[in-house]
Protein backbone atom coordinates (compact mmCIF):
# COMPACT_ATOMS: atom_id res chain seq x y z
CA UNK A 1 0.00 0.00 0.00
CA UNK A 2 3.02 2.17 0.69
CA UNK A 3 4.37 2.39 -3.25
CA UNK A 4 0.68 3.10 -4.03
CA UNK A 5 0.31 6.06 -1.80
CA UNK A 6 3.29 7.32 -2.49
CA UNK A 7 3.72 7.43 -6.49
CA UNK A 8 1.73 10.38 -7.34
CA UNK A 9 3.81 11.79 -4.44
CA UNK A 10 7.28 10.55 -5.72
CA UNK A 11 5.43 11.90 -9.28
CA UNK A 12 4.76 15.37 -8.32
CA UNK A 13 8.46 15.85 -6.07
CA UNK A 14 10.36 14.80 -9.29
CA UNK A 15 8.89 16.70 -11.52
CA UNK A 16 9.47 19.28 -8.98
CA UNK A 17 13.13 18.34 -8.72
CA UNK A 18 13.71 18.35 -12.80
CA UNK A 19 12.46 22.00 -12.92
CA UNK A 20 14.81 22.72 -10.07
CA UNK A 21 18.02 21.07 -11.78
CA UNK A 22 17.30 22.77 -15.16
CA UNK A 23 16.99 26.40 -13.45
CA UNK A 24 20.23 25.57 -11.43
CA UNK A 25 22.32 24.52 -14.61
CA UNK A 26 21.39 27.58 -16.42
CA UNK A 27 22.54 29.57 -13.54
CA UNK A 28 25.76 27.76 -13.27
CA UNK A 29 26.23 27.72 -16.61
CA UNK A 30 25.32 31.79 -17.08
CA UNK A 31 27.99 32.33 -14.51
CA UNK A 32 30.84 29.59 -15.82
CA UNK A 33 30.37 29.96 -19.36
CA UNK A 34 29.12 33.92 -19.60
CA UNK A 35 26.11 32.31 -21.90
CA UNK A 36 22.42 32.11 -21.36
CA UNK A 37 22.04 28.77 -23.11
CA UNK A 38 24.57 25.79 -22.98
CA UNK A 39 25.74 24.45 -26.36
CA UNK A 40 23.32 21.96 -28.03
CA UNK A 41 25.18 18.50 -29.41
CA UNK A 42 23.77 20.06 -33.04
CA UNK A 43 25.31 23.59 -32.67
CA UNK A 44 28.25 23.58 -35.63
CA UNK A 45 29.70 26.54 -33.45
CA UNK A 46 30.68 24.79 -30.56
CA UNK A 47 33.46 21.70 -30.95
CA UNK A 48 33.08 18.41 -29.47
CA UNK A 49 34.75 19.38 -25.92
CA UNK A 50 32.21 22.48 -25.15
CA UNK A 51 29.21 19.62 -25.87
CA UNK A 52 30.79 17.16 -24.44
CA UNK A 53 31.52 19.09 -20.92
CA UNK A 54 28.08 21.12 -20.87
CA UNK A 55 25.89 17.35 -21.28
CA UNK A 56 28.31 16.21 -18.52
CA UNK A 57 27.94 19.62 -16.02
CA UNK A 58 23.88 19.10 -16.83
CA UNK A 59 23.99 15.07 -16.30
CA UNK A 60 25.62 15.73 -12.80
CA UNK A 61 23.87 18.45 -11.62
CA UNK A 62 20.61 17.02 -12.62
CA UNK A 63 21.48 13.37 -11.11
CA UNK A 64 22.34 15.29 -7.91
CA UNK A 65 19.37 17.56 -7.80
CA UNK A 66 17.26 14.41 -8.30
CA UNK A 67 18.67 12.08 -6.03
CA UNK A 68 18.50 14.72 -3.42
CA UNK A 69 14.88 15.79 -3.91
CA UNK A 70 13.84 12.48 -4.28
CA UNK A 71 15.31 11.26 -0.90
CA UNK A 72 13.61 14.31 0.47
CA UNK A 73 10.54 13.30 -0.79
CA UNK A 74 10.71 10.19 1.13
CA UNK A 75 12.03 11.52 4.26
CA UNK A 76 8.96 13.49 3.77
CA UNK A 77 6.49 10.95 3.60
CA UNK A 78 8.52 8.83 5.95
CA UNK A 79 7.75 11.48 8.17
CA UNK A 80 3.89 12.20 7.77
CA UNK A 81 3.08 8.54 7.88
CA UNK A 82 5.73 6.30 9.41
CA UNK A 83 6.22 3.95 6.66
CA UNK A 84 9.07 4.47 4.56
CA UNK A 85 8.62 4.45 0.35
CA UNK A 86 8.93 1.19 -0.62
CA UNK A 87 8.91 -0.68 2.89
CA UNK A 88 6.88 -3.56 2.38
């Protein structure tokens, strides 16, 4: 009963958490790079090590943000009910 109750849950905070990781790589990026946008794997302007390095920067920071919100999440629901996400 615990996975059921929380998926819409564990929806909702990941969604949540991809916004967050996509507004904190454009800042980083902004400040690192002095660009609004990071180099798309398409873009004939950039070479193969800007591409390369801006998908790696976004991979991390959006693995991180993720993992982090998502454990919140849980701690969160852990919290409110007892039962930890997944706990059967």
């Amino acid at each position: 009963m615990n996975k059921v109750l929380y998926k819409p849950l564990g929806m909702v905070v990941s969604s949540l958490g991809g916004i967050a990781a996509s507004m904190l790589f454009k800042q980083i990026w902004k400040r690192v790079a002095g660009q609004d946008d990071a180099p798309d794997a398409t873009d004939a302007k950039y070479g193969w090590a800007e591409v390369v390095i801006a998908a790696a920067v976004q991979g991390a920071i959006f693995g991180a943000v993720k993992a982090a919100v998502d454990r919140a999440g849980a701690e969160g629901y852990r919290k409110a009910t007892g039962d930890w996400p997944g706990d059967e």
